[in-house]
Protein backbone atom coordinates (compact mmCIF):
# COMPACT_ATOMS: atom_id res chain seq x y z
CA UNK A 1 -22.75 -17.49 12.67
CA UNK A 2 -23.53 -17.04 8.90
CA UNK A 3 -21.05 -15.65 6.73
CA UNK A 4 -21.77 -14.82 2.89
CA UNK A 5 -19.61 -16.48 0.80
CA UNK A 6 -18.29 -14.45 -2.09
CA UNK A 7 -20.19 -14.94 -5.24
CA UNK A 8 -18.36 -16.83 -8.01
CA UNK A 9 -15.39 -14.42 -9.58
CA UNK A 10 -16.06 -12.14 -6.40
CA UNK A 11 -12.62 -11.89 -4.27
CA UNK A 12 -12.82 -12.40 -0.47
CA UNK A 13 -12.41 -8.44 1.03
CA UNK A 14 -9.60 -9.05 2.89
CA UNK A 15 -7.88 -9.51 -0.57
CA UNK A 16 -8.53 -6.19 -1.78
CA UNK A 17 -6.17 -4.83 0.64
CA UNK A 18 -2.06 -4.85 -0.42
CA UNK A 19 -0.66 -6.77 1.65
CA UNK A 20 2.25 -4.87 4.41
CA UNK A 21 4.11 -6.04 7.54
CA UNK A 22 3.87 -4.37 11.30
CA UNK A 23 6.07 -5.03 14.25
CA UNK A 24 4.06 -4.93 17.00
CA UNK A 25 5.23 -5.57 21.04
CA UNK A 26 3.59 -8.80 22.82
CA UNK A 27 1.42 -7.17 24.89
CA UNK A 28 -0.19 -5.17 21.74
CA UNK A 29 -0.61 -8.14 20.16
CA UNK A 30 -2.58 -9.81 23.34
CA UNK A 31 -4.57 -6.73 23.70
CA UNK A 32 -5.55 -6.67 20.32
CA UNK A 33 -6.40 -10.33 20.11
CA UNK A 34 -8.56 -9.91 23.39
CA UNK A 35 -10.25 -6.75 21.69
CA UNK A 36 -11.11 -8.58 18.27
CA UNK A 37 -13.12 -11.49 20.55
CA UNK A 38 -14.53 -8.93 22.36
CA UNK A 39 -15.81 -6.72 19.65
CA UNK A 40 -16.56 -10.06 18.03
CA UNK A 41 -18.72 -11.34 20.81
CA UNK A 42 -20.79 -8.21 20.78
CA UNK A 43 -22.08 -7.71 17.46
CA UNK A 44 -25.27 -8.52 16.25
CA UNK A 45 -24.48 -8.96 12.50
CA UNK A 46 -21.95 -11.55 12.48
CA UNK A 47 -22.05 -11.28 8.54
CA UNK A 48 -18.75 -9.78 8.46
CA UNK A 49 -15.53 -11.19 10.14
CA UNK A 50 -13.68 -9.48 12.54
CA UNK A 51 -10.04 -9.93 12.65
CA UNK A 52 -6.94 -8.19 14.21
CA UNK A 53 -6.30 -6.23 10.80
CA UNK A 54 -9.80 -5.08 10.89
CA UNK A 55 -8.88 -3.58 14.13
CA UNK A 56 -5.67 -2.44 12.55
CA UNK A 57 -6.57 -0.41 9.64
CA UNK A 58 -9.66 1.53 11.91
CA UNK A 59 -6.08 2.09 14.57
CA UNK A 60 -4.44 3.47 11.03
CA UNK A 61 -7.50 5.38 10.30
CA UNK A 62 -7.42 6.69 13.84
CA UNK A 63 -4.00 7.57 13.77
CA UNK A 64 -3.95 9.53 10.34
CA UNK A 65 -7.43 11.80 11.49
CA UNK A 66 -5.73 12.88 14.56
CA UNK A 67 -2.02 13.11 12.74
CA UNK A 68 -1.98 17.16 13.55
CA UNK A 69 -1.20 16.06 17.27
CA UNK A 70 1.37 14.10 16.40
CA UNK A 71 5.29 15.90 17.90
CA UNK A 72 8.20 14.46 19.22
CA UNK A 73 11.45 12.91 18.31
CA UNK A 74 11.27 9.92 19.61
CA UNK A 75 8.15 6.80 19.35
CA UNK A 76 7.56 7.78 23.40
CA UNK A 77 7.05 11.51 22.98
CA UNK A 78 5.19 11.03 19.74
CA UNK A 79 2.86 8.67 21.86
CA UNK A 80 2.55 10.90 24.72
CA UNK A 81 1.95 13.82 22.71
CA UNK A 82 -1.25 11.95 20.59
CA UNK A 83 -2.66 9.90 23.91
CA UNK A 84 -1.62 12.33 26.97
CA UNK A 85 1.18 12.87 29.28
CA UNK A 86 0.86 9.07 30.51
CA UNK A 87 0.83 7.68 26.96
CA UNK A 88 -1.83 5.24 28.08
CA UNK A 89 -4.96 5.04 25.95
């Protein structure tokens, strides 16, 4: 795998980003980790890394184009309402 370095005086991407904190349940977190691998395995241009915050902020990005579909009082009906009656992706 070859990675570019950043030039001299050029910041690392991942830097760019303001830092924030998520609590996420322990299976999330195992099907996320076993989702970055995947998608890492599968790529062709290995330039870029893949981590679990990559996979976060396209989630985020998800979540915010599809925020219209978003109802519900409570972190169970809001799911159900933006992934289906089962609330299973």
């Amino acid at each position: 795998m070859t990675r570019k370095p950043p030039d001299d005086g050029e910041q690392a991407r991942y830097l760019t980003f303001p830092r924030t904190e998520a609590r996420l349940r322990a299976d999330q977190l195992t099907a996320l980790g076993a989702l970055r691998r995947k998608v890492a395995a599968n790529r062709t241009d290995k330039t870029e890394r893949i981590t679990d915050n990559t996979l976060l902020r396209l989630a985020v990005d998800l979540l915010l184009k599809n925020a219209a579909h978003i109802t519900g009082n409570t972190e169970e009906e809001m799911r159900r309402a933006l992934l289906g009656d089962d609330g299973e992706s």
